[in-house]
PDB file of N, CA and C in Angstrom:
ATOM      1  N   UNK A   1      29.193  -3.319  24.044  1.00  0.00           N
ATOM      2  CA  UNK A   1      28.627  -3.962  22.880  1.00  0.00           C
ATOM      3  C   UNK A   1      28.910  -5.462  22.950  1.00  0.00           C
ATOM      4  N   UNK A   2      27.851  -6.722  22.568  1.00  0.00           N
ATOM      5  CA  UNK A   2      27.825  -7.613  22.651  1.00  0.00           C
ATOM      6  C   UNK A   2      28.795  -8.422  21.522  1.00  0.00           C
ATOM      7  N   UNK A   3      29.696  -8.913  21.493  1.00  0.00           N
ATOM      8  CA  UNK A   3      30.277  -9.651  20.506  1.00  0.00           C
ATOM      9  C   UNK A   3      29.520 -10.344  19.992  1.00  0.00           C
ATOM     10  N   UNK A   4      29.215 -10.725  18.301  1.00  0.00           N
ATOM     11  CA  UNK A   4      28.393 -11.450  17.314  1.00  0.00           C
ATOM     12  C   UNK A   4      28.793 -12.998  17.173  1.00  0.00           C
ATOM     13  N   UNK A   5      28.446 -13.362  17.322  1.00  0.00           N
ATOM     14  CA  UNK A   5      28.765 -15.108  17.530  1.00  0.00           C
ATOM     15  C   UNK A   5      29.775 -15.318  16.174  1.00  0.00           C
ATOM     16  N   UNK A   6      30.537 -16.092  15.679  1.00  0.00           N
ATOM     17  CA  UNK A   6      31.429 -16.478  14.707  1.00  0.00           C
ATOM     18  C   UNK A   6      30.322 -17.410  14.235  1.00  0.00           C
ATOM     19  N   UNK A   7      30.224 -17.642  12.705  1.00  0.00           N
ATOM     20  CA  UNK A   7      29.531 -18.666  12.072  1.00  0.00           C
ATOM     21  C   UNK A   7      30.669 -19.063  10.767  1.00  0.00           C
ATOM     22  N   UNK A   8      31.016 -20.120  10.348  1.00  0.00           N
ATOM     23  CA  UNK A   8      31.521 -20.954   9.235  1.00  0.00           C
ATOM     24  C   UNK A   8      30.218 -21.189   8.259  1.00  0.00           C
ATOM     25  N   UNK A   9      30.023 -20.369   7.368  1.00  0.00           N
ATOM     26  CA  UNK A   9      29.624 -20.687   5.788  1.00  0.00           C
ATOM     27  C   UNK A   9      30.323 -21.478   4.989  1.00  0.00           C
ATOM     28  N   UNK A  10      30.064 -22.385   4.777  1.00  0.00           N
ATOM     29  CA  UNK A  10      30.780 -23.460   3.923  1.00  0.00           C
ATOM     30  C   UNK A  10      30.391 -23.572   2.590  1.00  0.00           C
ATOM     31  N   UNK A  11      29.619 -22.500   2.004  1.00  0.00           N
ATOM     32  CA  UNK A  11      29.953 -22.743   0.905  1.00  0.00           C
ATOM     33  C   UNK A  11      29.163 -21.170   0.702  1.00  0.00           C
ATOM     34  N   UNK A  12      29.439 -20.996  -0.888  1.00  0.00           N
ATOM     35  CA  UNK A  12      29.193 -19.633  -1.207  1.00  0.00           C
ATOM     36  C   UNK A  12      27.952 -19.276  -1.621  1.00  0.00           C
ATOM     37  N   UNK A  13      26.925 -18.459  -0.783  1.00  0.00           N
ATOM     38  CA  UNK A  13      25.742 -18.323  -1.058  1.00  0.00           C
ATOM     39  C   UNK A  13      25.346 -17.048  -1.585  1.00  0.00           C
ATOM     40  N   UNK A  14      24.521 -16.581  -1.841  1.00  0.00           N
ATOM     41  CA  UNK A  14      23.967 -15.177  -2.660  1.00  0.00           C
ATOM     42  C   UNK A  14      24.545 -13.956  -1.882  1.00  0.00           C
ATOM     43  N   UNK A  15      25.087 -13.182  -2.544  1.00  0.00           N
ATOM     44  CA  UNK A  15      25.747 -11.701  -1.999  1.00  0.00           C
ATOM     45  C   UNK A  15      24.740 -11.073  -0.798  1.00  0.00           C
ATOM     46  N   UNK A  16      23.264 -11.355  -1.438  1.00  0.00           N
ATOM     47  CA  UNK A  16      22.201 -10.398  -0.564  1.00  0.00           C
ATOM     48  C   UNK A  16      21.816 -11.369   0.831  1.00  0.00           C
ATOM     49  N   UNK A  17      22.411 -12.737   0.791  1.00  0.00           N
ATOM     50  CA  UNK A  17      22.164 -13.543   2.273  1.00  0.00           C
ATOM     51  C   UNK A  17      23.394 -13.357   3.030  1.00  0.00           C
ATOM     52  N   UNK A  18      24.620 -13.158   2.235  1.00  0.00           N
ATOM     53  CA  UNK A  18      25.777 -13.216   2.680  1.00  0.00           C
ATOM     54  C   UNK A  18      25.798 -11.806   3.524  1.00  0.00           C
ATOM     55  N   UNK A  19      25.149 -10.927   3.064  1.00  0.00           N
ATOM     56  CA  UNK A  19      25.148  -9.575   3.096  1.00  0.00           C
ATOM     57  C   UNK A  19      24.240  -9.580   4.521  1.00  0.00           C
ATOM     58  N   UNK A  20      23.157 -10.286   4.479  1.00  0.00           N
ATOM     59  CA  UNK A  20      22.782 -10.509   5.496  1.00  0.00           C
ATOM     60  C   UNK A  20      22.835 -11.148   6.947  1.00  0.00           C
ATOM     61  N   UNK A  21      23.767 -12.239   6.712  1.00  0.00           N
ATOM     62  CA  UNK A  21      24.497 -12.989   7.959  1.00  0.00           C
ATOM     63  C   UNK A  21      25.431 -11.722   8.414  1.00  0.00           C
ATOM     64  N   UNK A  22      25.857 -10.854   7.484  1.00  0.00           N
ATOM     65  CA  UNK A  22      27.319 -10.437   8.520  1.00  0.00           C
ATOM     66  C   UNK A  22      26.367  -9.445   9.280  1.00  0.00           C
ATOM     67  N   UNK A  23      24.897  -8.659   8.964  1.00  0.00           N
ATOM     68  CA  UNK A  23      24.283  -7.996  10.188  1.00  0.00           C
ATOM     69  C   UNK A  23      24.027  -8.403  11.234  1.00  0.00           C
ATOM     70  N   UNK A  24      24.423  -9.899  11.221  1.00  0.00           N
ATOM     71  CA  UNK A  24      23.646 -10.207  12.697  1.00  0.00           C
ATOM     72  C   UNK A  24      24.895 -11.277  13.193  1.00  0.00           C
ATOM     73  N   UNK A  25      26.108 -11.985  12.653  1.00  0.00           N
ATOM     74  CA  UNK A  25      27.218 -12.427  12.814  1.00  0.00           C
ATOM     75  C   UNK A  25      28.459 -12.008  12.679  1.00  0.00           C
ATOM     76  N   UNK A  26      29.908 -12.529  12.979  1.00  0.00           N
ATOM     77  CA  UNK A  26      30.893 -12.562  12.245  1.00  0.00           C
ATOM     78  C   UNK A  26      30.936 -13.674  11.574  1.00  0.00           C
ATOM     79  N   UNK A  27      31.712 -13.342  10.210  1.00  0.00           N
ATOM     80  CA  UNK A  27      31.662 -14.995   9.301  1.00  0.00           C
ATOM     81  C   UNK A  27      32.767 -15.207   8.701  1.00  0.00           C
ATOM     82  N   UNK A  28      32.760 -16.788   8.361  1.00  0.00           N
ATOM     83  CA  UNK A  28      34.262 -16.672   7.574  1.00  0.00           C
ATOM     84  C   UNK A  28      33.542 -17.495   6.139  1.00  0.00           C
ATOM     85  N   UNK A  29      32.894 -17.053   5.266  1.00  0.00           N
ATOM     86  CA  UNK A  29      33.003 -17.187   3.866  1.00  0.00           C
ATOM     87  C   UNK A  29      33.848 -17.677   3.425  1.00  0.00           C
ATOM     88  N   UNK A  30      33.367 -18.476   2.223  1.00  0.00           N
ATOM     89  CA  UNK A  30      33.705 -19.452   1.495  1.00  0.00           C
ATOM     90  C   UNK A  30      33.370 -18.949  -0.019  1.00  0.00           C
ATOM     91  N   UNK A  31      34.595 -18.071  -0.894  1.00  0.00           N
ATOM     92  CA  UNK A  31      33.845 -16.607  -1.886  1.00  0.00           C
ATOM     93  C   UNK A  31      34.175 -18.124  -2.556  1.00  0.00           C
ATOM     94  N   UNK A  32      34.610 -18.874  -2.769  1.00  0.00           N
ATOM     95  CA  UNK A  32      35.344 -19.787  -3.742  1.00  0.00           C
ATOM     96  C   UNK A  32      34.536 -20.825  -3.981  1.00  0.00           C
ATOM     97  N   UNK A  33      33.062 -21.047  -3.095  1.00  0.00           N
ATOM     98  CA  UNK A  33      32.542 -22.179  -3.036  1.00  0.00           C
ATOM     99  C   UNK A  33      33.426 -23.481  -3.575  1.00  0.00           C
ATOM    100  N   UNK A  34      34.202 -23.638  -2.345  1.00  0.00           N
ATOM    101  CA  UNK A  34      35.216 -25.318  -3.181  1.00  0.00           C
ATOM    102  C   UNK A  34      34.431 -26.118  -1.408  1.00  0.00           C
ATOM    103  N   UNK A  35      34.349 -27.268  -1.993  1.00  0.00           N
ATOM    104  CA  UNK A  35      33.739 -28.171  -1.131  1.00  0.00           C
ATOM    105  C   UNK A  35      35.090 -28.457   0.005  1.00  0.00           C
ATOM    106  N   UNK A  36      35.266 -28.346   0.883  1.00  0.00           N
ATOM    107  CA  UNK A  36      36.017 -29.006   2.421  1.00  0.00           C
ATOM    108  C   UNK A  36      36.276 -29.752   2.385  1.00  0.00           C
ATOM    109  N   UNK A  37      37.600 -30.120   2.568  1.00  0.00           N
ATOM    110  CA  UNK A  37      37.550 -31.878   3.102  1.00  0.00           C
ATOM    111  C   UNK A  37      37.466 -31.762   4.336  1.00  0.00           C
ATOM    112  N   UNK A  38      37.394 -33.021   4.898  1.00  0.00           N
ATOM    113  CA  UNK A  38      37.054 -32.962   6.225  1.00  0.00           C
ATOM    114  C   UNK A  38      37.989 -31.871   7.351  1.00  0.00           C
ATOM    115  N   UNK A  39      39.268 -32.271   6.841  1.00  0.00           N
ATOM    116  CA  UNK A  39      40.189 -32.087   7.609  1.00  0.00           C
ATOM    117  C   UNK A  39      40.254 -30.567   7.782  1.00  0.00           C
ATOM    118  N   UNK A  40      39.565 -29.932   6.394  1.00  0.00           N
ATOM    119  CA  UNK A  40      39.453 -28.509   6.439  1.00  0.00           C
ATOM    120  C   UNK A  40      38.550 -27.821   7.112  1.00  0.00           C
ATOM    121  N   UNK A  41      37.486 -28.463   6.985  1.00  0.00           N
ATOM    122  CA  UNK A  41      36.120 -28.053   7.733  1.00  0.00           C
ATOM    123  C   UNK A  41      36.502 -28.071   9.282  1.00  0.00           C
ATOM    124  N   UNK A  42      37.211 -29.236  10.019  1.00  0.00           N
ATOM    125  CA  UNK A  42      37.312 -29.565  11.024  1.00  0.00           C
ATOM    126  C   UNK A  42      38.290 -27.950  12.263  1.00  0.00           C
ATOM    127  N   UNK A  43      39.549 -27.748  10.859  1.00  0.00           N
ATOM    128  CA  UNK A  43      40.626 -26.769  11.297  1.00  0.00           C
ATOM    129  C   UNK A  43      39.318 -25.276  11.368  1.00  0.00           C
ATOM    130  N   UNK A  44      38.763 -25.070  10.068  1.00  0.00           N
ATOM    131  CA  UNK A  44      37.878 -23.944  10.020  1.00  0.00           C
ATOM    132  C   UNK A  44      37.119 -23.830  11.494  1.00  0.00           C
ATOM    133  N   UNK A  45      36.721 -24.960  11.738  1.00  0.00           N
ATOM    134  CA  UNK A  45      35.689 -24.674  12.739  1.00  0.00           C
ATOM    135  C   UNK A  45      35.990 -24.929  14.301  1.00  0.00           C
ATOM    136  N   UNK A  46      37.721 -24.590  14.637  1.00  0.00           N
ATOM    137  CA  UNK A  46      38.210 -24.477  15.708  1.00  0.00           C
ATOM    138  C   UNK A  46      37.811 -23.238  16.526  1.00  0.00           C
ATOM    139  N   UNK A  47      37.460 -22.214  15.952  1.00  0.00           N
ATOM    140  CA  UNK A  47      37.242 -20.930  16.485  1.00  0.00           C
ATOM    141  C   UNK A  47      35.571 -20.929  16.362  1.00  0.00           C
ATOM    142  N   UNK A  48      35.019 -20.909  15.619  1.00  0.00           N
ATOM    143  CA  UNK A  48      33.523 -21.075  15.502  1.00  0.00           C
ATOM    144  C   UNK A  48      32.371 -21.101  16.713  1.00  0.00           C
ATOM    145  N   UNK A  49      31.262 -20.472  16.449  1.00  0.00           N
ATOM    146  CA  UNK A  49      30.674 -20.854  17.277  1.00  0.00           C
ATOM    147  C   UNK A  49      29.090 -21.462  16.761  1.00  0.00           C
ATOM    148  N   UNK A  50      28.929 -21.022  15.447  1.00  0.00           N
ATOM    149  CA  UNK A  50      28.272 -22.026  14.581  1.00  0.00           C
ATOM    150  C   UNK A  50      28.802 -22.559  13.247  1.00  0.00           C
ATOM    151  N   UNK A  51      27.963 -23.847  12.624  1.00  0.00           N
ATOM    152  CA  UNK A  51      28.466 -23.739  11.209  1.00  0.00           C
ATOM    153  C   UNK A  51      27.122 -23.566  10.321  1.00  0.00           C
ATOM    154  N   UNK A  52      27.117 -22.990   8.908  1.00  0.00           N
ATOM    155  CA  UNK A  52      26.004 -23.048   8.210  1.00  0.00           C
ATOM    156  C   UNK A  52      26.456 -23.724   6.823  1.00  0.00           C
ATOM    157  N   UNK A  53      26.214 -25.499   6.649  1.00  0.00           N
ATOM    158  CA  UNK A  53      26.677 -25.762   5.604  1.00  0.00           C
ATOM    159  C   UNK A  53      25.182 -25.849   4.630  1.00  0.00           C
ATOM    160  N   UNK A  54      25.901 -26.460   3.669  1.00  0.00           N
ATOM    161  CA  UNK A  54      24.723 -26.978   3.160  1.00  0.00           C
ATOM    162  C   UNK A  54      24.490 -28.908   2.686  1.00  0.00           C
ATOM    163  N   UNK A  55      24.197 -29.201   2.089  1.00  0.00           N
ATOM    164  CA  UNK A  55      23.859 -30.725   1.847  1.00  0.00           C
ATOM    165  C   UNK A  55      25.390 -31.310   1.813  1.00  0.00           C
ATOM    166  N   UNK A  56      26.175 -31.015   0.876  1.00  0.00           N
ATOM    167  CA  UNK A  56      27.247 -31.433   0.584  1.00  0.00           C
ATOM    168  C   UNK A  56      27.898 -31.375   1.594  1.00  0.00           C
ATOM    169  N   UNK A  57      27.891 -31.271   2.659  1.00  0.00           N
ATOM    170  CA  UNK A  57      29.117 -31.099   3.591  1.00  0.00           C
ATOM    171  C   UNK A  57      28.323 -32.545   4.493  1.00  0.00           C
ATOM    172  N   UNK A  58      29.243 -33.203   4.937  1.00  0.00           N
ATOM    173  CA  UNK A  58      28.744 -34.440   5.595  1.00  0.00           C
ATOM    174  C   UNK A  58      29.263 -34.574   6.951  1.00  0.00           C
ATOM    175  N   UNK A  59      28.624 -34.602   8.017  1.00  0.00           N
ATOM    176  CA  UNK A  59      28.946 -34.559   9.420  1.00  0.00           C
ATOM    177  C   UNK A  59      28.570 -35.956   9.992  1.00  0.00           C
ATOM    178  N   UNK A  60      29.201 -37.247   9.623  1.00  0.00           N
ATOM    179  CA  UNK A  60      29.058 -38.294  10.545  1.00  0.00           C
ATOM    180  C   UNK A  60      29.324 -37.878  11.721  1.00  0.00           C
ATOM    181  N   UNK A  61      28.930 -39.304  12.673  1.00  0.00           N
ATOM    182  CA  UNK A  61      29.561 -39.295  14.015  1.00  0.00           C
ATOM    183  C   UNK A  61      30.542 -38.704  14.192  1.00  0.00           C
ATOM    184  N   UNK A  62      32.054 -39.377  13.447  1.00  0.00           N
ATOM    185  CA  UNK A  62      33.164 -39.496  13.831  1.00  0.00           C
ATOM    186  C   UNK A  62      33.431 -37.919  13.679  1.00  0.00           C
ATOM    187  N   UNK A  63      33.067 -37.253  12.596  1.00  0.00           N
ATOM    188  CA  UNK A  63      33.483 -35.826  12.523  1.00  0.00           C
ATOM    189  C   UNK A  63      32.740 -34.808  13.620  1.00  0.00           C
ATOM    190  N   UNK A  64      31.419 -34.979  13.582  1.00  0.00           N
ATOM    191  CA  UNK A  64      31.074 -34.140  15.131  1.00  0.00           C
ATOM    192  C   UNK A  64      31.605 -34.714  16.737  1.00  0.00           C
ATOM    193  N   UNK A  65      32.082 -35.853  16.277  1.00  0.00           N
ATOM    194  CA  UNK A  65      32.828 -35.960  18.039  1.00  0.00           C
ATOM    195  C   UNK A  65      34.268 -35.179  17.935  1.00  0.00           C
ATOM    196  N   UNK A  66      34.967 -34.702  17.149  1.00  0.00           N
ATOM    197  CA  UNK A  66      36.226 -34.027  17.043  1.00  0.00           C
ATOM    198  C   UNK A  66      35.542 -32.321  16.639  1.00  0.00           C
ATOM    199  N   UNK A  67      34.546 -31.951  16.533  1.00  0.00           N
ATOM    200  CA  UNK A  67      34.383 -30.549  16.599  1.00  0.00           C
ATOM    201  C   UNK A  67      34.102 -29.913  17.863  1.00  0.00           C
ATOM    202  N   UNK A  68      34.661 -28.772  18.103  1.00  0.00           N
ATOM    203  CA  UNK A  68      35.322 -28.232  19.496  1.00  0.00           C
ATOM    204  C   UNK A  68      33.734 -28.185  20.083  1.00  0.00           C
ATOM    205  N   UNK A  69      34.232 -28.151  21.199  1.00  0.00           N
ATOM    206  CA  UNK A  69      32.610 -27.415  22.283  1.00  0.00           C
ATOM    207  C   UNK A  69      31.790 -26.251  22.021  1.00  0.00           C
ATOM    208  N   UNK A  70      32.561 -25.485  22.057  1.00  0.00           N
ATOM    209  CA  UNK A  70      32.378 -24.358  21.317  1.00  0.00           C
ATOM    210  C   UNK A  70      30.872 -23.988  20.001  1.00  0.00           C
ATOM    211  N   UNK A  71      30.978 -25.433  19.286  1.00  0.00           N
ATOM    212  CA  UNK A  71      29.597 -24.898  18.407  1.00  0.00           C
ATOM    213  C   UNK A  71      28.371 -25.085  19.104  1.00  0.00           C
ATOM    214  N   UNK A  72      27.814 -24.589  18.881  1.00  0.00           N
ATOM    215  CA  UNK A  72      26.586 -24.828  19.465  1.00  0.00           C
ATOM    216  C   UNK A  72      24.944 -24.955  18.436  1.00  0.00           C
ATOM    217  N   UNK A  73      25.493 -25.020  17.323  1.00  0.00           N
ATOM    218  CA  UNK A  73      24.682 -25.237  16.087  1.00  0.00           C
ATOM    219  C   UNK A  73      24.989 -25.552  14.899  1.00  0.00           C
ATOM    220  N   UNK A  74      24.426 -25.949  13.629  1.00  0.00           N
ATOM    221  CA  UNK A  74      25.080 -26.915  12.646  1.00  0.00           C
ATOM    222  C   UNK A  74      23.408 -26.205  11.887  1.00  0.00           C
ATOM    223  N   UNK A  75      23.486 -25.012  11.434  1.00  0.00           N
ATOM    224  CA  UNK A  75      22.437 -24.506  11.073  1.00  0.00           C
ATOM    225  C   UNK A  75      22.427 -24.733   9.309  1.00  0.00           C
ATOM    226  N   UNK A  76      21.689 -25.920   8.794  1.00  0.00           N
ATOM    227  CA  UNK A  76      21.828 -26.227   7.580  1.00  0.00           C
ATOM    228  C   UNK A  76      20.736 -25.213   6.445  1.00  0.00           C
ATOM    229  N   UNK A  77      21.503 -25.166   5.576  1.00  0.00           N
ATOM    230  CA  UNK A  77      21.093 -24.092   4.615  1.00  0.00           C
ATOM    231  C   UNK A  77      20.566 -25.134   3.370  1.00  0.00           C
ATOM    232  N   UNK A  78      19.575 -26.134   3.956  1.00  0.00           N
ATOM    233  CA  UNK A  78      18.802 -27.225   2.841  1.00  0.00           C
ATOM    234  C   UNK A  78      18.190 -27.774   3.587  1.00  0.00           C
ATOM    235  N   UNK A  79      17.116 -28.641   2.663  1.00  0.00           N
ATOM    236  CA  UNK A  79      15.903 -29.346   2.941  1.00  0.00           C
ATOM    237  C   UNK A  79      16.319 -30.181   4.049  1.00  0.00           C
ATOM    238  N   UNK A  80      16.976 -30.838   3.911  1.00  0.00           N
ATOM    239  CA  UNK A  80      17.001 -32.378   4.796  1.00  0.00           C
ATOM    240  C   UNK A  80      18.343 -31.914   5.775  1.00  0.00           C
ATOM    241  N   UNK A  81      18.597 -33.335   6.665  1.00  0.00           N
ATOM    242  CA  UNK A  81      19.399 -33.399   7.903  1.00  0.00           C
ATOM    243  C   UNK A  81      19.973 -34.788   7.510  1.00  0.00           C
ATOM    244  N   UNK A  82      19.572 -35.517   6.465  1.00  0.00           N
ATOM    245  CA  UNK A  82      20.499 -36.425   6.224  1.00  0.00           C
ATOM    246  C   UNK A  82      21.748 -36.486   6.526  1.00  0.00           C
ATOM    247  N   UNK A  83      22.300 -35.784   6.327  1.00  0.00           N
ATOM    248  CA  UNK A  83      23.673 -35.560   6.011  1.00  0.00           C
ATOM    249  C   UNK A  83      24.308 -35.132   7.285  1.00  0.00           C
ATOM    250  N   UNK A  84      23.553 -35.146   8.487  1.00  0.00           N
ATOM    251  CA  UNK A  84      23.994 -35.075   9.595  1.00  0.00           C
ATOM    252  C   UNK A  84      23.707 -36.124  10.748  1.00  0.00           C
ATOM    253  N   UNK A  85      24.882 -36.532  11.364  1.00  0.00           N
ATOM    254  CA  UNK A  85      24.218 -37.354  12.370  1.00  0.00           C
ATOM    255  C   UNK A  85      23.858 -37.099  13.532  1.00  0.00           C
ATOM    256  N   UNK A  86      22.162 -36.736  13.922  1.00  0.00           N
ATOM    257  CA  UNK A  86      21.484 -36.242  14.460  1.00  0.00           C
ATOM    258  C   UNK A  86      21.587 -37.100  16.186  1.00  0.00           C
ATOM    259  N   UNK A  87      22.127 -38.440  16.440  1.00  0.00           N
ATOM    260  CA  UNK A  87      21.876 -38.338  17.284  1.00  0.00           C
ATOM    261  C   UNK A  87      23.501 -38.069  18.424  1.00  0.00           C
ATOM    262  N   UNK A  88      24.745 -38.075  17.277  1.00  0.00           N
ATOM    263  CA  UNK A  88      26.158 -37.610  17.877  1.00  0.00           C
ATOM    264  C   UNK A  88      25.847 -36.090  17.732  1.00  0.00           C
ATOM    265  N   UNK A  89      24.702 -35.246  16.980  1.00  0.00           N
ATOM    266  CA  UNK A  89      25.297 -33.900  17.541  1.00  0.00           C
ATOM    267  C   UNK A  89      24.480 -33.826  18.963  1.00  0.00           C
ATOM    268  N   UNK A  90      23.176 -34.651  18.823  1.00  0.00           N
ATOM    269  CA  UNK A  90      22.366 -33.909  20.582  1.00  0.00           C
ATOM    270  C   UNK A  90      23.248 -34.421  21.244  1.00  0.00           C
ATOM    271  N   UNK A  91      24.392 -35.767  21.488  1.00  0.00           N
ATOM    272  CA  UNK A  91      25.240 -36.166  22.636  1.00  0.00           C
ATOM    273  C   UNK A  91      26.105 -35.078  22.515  1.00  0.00           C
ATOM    274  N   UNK A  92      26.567 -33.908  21.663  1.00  0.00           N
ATOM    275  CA  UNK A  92      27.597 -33.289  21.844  1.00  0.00           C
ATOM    276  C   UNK A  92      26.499 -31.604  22.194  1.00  0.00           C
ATOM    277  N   UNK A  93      25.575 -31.782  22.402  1.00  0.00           N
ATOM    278  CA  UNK A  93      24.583 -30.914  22.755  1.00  0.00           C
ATOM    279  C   UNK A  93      24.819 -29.479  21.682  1.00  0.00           C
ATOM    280  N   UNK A  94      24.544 -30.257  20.089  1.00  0.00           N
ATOM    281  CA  UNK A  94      25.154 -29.326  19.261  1.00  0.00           C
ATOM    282  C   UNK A  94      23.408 -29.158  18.676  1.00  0.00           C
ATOM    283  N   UNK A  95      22.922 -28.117  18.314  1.00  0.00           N
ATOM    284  CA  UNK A  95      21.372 -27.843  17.281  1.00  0.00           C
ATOM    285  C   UNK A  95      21.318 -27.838  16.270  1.00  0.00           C
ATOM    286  N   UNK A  96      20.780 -29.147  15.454  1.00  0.00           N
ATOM    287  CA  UNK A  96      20.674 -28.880  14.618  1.00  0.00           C
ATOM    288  C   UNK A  96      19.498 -28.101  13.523  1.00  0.00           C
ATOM    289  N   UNK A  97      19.730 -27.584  12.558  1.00  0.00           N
ATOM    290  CA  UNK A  97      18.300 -27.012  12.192  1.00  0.00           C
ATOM    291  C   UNK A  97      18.739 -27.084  10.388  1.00  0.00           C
ATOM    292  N   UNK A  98      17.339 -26.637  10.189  1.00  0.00           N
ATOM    293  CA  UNK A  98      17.085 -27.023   8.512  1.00  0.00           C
ATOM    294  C   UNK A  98      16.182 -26.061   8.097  1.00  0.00           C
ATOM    295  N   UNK A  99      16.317 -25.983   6.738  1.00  0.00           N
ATOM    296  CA  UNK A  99      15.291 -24.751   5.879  1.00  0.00           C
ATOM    297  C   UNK A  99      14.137 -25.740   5.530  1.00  0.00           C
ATOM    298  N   UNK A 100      13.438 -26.576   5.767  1.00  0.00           N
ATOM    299  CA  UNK A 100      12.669 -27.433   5.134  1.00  0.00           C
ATOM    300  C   UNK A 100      11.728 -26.763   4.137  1.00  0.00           C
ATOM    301  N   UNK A 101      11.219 -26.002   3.721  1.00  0.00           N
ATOM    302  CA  UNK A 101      10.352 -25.524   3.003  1.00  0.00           C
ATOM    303  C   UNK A 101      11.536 -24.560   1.856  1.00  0.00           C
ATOM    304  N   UNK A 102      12.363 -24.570   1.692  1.00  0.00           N
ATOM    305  CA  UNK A 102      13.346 -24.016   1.215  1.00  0.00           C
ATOM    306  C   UNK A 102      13.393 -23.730  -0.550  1.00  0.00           C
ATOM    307  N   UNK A 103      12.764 -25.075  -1.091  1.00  0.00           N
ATOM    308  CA  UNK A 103      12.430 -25.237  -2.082  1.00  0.00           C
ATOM    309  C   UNK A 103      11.148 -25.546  -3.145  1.00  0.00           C
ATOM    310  N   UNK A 104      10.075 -25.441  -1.715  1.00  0.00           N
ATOM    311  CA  UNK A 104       9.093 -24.934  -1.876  1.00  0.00           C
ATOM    312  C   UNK A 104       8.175 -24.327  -3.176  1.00  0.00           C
ATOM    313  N   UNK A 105       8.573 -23.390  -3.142  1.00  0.00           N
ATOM    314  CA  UNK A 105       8.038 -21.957  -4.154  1.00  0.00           C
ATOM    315  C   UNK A 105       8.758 -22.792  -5.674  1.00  0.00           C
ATOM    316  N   UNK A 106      10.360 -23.174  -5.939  1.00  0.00           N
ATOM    317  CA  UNK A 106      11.072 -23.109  -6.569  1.00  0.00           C
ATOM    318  C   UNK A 106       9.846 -24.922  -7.361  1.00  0.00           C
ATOM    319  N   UNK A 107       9.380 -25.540  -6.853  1.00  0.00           N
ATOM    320  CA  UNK A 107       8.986 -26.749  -6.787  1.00  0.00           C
ATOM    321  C   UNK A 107       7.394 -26.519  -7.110  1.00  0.00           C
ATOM    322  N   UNK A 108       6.826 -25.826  -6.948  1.00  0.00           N
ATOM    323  CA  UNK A 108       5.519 -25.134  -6.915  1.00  0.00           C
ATOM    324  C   UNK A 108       5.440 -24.510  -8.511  1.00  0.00           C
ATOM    325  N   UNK A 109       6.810 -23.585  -8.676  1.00  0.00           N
ATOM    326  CA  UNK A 109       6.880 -23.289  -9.864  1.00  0.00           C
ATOM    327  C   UNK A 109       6.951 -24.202 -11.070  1.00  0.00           C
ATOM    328  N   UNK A 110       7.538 -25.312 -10.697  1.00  0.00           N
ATOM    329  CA  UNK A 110       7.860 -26.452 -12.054  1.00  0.00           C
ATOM    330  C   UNK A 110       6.517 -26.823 -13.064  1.00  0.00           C
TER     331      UNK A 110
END
């Protein structure tokens, strides 16, 4: 049997998505949704092999050049990539990705 990649949820999302990452990952949840400081995010994601934050979590340069080799994605759970610096994760050959249509429907509805 294939071992499930490790993913870091950084913050606390709906029981029925949460419910759904662990079918296809291992995860380390965040039931408390409390925002990271850096220093926490950084220790969390020593073992990791992805992270799934969302907006609030901020990945300058300086913080993706100190995250291990090991990730290989920074799979954001929101619209934008602002909040990431897109061109220190391709030098650290990390993927980034985004829900862009995410809010969509919710925006459609207003």
């Amino acid at each position: 049997m294939t071992k499930k990649p490790l993913v870091l949820v950084t913050r606390k999302l709906p029981d029925s998505v949460e419910a759904r990452l662990s079918e296809h990952f291992e995860t380390i949840l965040n039931p408390d949704d409390r925002l990271y400081s850096r220093d926490e995010l950084l220790q969390l994601a020593e073992k990791v092999d992805a992270i799934l934050p969302c907006h609030t979590e901020k990945f300058p340069a300086e913080t993706i050049a100190l995250l291990p080799d090991r990730i290989k994605a920074i799979a954001n759970y929101s619209v934008g990539v602002d909040h990431v610096d897109l061109n220190a994760a391709r030098e650290k050959q990390i993927i980034v990705t985004n829900t862009p249509d995410v809010l969509s429907d919710a925006t459609a509805e207003i």
